[in-house]
N, C-alpha and C. Protein backbone atom coordinates (compact mmCIF):
# COMPACT_ATOMS: atom_id res chain seq x y z
N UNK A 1 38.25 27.78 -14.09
CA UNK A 1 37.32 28.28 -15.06
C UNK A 1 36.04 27.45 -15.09
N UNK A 2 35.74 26.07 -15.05
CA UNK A 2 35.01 25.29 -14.97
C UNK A 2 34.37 25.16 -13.85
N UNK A 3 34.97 24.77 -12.28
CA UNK A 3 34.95 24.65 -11.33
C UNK A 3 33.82 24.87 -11.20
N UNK A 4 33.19 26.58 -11.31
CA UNK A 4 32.31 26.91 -10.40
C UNK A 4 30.87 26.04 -11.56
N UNK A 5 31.31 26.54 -12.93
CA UNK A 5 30.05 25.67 -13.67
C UNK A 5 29.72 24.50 -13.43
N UNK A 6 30.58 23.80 -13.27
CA UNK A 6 30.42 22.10 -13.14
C UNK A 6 29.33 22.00 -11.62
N UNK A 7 30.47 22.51 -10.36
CA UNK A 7 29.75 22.53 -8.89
C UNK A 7 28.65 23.10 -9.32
N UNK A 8 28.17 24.19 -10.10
CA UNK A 8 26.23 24.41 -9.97
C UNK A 8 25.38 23.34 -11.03
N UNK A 9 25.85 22.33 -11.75
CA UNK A 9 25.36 21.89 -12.65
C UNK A 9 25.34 20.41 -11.79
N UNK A 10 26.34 20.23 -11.12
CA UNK A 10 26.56 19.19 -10.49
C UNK A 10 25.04 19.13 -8.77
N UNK A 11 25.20 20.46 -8.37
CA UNK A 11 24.04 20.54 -7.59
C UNK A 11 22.94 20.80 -8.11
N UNK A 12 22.40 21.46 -9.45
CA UNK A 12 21.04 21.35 -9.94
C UNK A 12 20.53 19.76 -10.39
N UNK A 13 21.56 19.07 -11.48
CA UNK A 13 20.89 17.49 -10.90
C UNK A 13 21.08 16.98 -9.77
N UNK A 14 21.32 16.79 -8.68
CA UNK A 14 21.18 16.44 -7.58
C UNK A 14 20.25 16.99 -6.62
N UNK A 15 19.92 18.08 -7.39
CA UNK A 15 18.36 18.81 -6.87
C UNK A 15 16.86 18.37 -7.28
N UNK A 16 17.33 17.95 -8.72
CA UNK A 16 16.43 17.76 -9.44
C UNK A 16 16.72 16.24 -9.31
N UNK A 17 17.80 15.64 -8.70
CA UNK A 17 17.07 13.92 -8.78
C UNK A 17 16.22 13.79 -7.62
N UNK A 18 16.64 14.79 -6.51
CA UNK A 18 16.05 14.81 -4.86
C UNK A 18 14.58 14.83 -5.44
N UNK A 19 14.33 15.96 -5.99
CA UNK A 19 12.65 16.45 -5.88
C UNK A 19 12.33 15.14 -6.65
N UNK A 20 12.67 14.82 -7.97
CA UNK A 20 11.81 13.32 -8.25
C UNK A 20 11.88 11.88 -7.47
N UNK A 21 12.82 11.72 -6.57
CA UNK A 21 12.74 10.87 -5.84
C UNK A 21 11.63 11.25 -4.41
N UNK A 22 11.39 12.47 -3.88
CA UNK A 22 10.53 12.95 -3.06
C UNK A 22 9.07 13.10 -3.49
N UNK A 23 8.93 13.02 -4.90
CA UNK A 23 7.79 13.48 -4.80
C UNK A 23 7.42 11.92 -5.81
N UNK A 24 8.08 10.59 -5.79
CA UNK A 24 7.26 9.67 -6.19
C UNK A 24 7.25 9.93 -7.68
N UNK A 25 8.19 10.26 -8.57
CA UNK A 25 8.08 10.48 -9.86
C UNK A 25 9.47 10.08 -10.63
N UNK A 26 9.74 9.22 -10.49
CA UNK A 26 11.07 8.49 -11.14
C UNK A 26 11.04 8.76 -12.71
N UNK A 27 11.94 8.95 -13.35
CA UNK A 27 11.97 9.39 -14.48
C UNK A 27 11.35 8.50 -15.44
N UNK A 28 11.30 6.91 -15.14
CA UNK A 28 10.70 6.50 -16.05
C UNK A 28 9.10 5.74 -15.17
N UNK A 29 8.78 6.06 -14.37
CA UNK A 29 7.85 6.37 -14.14
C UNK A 29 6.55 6.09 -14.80
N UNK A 30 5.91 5.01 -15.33
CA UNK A 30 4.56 5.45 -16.14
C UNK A 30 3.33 5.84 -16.03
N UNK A 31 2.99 6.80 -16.07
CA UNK A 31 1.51 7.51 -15.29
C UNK A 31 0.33 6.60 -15.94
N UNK A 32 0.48 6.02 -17.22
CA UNK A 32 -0.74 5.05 -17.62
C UNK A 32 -0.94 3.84 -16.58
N UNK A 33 0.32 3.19 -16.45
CA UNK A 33 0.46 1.89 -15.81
C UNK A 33 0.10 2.54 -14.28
N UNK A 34 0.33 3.52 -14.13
CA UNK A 34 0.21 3.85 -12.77
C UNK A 34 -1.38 4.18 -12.25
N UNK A 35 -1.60 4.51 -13.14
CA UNK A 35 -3.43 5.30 -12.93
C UNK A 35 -4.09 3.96 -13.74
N UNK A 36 -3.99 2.96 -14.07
CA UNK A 36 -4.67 1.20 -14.54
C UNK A 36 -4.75 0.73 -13.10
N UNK A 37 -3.15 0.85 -12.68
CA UNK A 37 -3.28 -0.28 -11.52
C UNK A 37 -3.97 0.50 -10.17
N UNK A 38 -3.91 1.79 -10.04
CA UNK A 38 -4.63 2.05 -8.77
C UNK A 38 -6.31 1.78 -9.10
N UNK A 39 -6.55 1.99 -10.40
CA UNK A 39 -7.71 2.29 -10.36
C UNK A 39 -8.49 0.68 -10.20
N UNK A 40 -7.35 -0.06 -9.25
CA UNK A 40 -8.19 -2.07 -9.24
C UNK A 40 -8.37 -1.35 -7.72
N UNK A 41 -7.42 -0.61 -6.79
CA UNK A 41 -7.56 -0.81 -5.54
C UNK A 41 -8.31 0.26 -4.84
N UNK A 42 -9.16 -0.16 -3.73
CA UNK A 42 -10.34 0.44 -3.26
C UNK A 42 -9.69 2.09 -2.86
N UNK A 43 -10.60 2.94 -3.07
CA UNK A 43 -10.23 4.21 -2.89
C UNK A 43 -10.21 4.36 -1.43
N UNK A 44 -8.76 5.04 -1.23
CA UNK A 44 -8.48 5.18 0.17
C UNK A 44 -7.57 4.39 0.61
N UNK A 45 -6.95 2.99 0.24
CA UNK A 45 -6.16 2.46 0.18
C UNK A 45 -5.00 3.16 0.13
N UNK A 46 -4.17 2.77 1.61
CA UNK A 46 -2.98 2.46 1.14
C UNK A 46 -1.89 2.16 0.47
N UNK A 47 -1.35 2.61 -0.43
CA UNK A 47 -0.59 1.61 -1.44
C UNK A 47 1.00 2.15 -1.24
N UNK A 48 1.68 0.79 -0.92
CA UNK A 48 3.34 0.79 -1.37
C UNK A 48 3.34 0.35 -3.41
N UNK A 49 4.22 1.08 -3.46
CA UNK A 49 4.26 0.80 -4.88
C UNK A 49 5.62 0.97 -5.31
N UNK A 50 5.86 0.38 -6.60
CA UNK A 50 6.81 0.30 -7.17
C UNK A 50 7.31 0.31 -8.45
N UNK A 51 7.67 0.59 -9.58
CA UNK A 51 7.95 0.66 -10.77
C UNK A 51 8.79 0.02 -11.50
N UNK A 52 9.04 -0.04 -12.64
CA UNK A 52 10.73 -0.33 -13.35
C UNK A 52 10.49 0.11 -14.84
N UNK A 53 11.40 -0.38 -15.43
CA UNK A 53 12.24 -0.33 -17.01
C UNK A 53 13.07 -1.45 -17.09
N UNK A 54 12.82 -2.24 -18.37
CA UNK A 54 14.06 -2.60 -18.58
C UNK A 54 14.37 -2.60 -19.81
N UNK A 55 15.37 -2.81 -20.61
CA UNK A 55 15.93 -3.04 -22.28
C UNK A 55 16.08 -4.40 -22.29
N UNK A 56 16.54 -5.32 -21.71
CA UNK A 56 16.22 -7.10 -22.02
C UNK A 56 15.04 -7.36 -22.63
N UNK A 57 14.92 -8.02 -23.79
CA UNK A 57 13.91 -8.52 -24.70
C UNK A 57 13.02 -9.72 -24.00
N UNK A 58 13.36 -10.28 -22.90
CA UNK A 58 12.97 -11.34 -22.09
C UNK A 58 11.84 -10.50 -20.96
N UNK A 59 12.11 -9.15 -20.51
CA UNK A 59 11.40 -8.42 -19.42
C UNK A 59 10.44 -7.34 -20.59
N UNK A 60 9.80 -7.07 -19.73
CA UNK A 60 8.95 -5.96 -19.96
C UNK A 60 9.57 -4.29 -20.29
N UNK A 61 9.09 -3.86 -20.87
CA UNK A 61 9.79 -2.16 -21.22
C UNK A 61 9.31 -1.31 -20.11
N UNK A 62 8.30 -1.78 -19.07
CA UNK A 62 8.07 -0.79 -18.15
C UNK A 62 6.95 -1.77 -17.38
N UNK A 63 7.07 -1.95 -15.70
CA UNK A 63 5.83 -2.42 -15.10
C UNK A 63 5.62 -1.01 -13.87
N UNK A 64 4.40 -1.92 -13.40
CA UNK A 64 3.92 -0.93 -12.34
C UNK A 64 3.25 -1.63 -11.42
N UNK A 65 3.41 -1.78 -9.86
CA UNK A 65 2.70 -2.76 -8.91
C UNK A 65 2.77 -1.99 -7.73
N UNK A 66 1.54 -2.45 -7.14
CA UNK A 66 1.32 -2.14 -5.87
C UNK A 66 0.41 -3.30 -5.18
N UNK A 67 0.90 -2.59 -3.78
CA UNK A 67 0.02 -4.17 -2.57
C UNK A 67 -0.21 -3.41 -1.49
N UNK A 68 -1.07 -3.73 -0.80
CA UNK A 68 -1.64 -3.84 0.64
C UNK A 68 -2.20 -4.46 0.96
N UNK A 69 -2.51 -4.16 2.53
CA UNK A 69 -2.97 -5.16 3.68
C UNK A 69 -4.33 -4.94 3.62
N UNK A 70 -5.47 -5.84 3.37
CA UNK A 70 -6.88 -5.18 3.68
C UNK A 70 -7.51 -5.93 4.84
N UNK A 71 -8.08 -5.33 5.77
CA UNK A 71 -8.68 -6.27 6.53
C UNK A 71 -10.09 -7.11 6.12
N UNK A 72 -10.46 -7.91 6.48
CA UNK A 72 -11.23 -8.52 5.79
C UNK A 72 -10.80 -10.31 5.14
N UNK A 73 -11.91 -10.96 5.25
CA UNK A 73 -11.51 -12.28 4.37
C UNK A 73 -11.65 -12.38 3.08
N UNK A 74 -11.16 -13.57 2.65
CA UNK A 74 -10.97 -13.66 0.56
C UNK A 74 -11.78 -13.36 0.03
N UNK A 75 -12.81 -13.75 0.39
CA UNK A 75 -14.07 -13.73 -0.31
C UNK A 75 -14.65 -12.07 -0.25
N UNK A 76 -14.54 -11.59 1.00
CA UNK A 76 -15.15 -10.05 1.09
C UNK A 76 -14.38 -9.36 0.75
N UNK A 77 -13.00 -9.24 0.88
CA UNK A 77 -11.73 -8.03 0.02
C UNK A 77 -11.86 -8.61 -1.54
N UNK A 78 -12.08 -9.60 -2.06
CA UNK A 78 -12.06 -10.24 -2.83
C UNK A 78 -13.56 -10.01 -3.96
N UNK A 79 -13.92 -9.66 -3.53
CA UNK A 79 -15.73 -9.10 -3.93
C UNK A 79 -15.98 -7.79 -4.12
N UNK A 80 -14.63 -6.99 -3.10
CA UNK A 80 -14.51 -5.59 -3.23
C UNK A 80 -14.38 -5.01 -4.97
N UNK A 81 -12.98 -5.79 -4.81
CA UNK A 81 -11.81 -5.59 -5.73
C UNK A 81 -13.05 -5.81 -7.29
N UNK A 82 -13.04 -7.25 -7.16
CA UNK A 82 -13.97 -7.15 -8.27
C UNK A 82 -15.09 -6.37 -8.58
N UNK A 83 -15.92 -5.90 -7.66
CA UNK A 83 -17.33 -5.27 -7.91
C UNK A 83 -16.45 -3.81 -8.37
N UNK A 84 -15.36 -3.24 -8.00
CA UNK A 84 -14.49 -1.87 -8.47
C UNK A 84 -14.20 -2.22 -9.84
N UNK A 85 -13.76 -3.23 -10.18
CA UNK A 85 -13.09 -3.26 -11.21
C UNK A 85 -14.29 -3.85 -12.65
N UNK A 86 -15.38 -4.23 -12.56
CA UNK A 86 -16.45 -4.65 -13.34
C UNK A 86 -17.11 -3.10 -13.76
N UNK A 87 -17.52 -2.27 -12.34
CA UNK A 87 -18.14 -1.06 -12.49
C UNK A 87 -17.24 -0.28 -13.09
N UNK A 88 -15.77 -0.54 -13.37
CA UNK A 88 -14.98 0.19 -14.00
C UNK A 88 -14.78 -0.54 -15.55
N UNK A 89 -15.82 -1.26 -16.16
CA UNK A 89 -15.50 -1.83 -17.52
C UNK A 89 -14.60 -2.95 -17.25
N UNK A 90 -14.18 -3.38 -16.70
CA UNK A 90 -12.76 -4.48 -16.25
C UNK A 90 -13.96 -5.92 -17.08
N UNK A 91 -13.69 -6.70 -17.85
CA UNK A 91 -13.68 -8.26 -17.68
C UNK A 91 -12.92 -9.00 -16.99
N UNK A 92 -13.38 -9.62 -16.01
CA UNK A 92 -12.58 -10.36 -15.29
C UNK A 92 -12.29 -11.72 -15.82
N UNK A 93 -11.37 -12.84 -15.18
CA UNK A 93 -10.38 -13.80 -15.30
C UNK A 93 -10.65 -14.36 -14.05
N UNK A 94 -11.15 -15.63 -13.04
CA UNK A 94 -10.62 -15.41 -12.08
C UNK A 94 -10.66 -17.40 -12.00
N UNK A 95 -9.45 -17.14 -10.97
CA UNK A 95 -9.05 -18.74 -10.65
C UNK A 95 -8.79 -18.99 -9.45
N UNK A 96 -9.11 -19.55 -8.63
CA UNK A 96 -9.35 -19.68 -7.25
C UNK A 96 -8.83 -20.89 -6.93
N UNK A 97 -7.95 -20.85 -5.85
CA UNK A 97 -6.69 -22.03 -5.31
C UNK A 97 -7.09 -21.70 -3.72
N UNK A 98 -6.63 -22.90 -3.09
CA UNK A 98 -6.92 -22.67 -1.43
C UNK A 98 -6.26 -21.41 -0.90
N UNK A 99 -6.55 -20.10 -0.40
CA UNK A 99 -5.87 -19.47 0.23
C UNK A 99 -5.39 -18.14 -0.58
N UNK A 100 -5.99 -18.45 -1.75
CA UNK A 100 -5.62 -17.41 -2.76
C UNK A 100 -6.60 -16.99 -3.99
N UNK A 101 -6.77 -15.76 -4.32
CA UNK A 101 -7.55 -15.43 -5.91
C UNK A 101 -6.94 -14.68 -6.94
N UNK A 102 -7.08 -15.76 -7.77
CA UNK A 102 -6.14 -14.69 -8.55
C UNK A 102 -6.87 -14.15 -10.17
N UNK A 103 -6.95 -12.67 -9.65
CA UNK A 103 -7.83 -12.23 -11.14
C UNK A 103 -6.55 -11.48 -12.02
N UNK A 104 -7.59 -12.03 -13.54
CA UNK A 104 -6.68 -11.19 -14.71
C UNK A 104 -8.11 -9.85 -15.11
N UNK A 105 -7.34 -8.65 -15.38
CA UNK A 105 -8.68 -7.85 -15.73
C UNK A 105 -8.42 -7.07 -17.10
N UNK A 106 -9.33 -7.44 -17.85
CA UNK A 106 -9.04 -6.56 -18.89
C UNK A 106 -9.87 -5.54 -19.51
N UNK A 107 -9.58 -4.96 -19.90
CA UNK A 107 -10.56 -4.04 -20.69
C UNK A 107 -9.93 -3.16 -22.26
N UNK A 108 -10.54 -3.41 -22.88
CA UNK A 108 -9.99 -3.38 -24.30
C UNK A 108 -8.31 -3.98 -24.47
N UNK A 109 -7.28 -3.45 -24.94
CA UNK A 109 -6.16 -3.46 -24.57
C UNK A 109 -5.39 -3.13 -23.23
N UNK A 110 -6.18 -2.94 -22.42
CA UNK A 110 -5.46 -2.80 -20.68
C UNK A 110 -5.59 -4.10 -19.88
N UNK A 111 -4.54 -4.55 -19.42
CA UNK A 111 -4.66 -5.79 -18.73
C UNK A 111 -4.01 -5.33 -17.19
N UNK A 112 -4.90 -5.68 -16.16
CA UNK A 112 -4.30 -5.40 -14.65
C UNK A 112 -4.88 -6.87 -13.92
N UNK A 113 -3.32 -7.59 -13.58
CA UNK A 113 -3.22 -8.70 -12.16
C UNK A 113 -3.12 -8.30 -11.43
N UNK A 114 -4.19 -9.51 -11.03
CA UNK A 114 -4.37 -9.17 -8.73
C UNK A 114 -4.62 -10.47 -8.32
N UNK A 115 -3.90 -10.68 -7.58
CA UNK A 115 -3.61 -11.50 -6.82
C UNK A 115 -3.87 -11.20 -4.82
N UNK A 116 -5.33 -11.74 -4.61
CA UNK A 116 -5.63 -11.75 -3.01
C UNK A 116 -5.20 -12.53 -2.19
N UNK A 117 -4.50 -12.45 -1.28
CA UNK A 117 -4.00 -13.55 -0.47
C UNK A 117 -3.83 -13.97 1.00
N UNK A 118 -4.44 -14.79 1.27
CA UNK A 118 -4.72 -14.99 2.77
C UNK A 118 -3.83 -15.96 3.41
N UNK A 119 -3.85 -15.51 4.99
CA UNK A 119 -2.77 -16.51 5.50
C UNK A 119 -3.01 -17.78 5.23
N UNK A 120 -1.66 -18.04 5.31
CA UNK A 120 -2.09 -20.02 4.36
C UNK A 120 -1.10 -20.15 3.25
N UNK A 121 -1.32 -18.99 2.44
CA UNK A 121 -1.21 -18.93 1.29
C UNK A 121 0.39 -19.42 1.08
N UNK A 122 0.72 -20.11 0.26
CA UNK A 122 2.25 -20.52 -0.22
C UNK A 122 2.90 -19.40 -1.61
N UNK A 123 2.32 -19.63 -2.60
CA UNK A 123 2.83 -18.08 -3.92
C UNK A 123 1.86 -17.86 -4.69
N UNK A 124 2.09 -16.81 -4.44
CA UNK A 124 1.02 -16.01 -5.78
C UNK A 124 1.91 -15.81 -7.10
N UNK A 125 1.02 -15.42 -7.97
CA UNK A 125 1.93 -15.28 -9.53
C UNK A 125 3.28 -14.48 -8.95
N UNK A 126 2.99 -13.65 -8.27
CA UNK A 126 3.96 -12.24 -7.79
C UNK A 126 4.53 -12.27 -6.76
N UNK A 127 4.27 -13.20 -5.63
CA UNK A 127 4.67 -12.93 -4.19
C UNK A 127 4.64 -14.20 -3.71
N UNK A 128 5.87 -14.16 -2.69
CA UNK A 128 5.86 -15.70 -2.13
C UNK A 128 5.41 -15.34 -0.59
N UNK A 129 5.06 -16.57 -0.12
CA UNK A 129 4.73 -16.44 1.51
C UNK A 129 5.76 -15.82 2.55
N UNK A 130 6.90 -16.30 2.06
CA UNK A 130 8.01 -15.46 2.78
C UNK A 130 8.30 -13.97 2.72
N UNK A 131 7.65 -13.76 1.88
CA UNK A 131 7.88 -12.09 1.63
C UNK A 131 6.81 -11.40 2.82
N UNK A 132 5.63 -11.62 2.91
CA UNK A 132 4.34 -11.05 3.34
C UNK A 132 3.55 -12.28 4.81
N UNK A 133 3.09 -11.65 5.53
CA UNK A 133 2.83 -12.31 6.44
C UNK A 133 1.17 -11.50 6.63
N UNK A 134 0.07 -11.57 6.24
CA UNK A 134 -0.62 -11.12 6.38
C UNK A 134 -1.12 -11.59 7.95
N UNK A 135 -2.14 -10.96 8.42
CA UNK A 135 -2.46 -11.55 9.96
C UNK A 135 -3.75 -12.12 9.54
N UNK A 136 -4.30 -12.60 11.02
CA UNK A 136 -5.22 -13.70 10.46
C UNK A 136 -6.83 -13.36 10.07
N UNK A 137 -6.89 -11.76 10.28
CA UNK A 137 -8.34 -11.28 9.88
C UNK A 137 -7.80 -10.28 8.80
N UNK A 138 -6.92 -10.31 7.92
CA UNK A 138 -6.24 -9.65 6.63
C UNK A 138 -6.39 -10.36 5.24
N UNK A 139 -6.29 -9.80 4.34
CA UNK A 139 -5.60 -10.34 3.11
C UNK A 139 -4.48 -9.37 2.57
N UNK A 140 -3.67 -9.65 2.03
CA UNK A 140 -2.51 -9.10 0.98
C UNK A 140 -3.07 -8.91 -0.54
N UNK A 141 -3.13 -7.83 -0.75
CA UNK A 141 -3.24 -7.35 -1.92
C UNK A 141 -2.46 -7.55 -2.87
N UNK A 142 -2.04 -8.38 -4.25
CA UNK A 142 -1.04 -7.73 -4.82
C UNK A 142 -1.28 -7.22 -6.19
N UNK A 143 -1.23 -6.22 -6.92
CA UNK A 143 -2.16 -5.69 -8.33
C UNK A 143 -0.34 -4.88 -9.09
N UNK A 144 -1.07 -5.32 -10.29
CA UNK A 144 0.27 -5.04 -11.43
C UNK A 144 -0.21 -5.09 -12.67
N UNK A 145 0.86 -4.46 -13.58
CA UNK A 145 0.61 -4.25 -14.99
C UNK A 145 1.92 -4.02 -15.32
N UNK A 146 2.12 -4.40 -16.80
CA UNK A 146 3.46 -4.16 -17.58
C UNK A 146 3.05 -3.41 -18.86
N UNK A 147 3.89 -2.73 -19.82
CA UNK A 147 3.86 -2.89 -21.16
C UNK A 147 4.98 -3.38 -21.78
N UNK A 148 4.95 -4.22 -22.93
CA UNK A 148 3.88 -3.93 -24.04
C UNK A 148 2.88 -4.70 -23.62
N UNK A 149 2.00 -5.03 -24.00
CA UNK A 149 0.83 -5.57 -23.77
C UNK A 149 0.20 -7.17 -23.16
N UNK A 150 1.79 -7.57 -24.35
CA UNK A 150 1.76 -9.01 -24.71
C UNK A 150 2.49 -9.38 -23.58
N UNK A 151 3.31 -8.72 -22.73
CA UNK A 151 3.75 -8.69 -21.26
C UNK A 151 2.64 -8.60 -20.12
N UNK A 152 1.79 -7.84 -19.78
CA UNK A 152 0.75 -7.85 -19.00
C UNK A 152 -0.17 -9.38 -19.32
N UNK A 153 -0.06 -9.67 -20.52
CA UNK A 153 -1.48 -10.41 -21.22
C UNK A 153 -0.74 -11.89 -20.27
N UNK A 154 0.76 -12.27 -19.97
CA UNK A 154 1.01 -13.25 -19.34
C UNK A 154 0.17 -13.71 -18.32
N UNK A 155 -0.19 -12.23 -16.97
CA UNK A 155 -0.56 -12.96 -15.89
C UNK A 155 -1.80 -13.95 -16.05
N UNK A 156 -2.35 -13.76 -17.08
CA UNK A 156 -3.23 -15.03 -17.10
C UNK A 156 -2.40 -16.39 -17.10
N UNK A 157 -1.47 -16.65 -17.81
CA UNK A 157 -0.70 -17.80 -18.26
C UNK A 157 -0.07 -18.61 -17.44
N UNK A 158 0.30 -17.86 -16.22
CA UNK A 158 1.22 -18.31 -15.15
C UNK A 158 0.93 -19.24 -14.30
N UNK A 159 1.26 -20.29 -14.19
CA UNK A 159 0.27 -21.11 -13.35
C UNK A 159 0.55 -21.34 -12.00
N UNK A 160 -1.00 -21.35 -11.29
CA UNK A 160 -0.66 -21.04 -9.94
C UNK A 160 0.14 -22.29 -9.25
N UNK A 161 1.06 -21.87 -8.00
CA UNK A 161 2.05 -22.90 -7.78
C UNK A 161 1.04 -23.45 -6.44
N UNK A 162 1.80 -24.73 -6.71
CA UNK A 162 1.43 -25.74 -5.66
C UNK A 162 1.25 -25.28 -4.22
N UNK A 163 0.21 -25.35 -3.32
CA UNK A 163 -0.09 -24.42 -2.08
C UNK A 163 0.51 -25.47 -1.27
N UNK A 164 1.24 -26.59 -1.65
CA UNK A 164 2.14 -28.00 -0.89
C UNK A 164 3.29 -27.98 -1.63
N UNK A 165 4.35 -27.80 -0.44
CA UNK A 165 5.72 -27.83 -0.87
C UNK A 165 6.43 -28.95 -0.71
């Protein structure tokens, strides 16, 4: 009696988890955090990206990040990013370590980290050297946002780690 209800209920979510996993739309998903953080990286860009959720009072209720490879040195991918993100209202943050830049951007209550990073580089707020191997006429992109607010408002706080291990 059930059988056949269950098997079509059982293949419509499994239809419906396919299409949101295909089309880049995870259920918790945030289209704010998502349309903040693209709008740091140059149009046309590439972007791997990634999302979450969590309920731990220690993490964030939702982030959003993405990175790529840009060709170009620190200073010129690095000049990009900012001159996009100023003409977009952004106040910038920025702190500069050998091999790395790392901006906080805000604009009213929206806060988006980026972190540029060139070979050399040992960790960014977000990424360690072992993860990313940029080549030697590249930088690594890395740009993010969380909510609630007071979660994003960290990446200023974090201090950059020692480029000597």
């Amino acid at each position: 009696m059930f059988g056949n209800r269950f098997t079509s209920t059982v293949t419509l979510t499994a239809a419906v988890a396919a299409v949101l996993v295909l089309t880049a739309c995870a259920p918790f998903a945030d289209d704010e955090l998502r349309a903040l953080v693209e709008e740091a990286a140059p149009a046309g860009s590439s972007l791997d990206c990634e999302w979450g959720k969590s309920t731990l009072p220690q993490d964030p209720d939702a982030w959003y990040g993405c990175w790529y490879y840009s060709a170009g040195s620190l200073t010129t991918v690095s000049e990009v990013v900012e001159s996009q993100l100023t003409a977009s209202g952004f106040v910038l943050t920025r702190r500069r370590t050998p091999h790395m830049l790392q901006l906080t951007a805000t604009r009213g209550l929206e806060t988006v980290c980026i972190d540029v990073l060139e070979p050399g580089f040992s960790r960014g707020r977000n990424t360690g050297s072992w993860e990313v191997d940029p080549a030697a006429d590249e930088v690594f992109v890395d740009v993010w946002s969380s909510k609630p607010q007071s979660f994003a408002e960290l990446c200023m706080e974090l201090p950059a780690w020692s480029e000597e291990f």
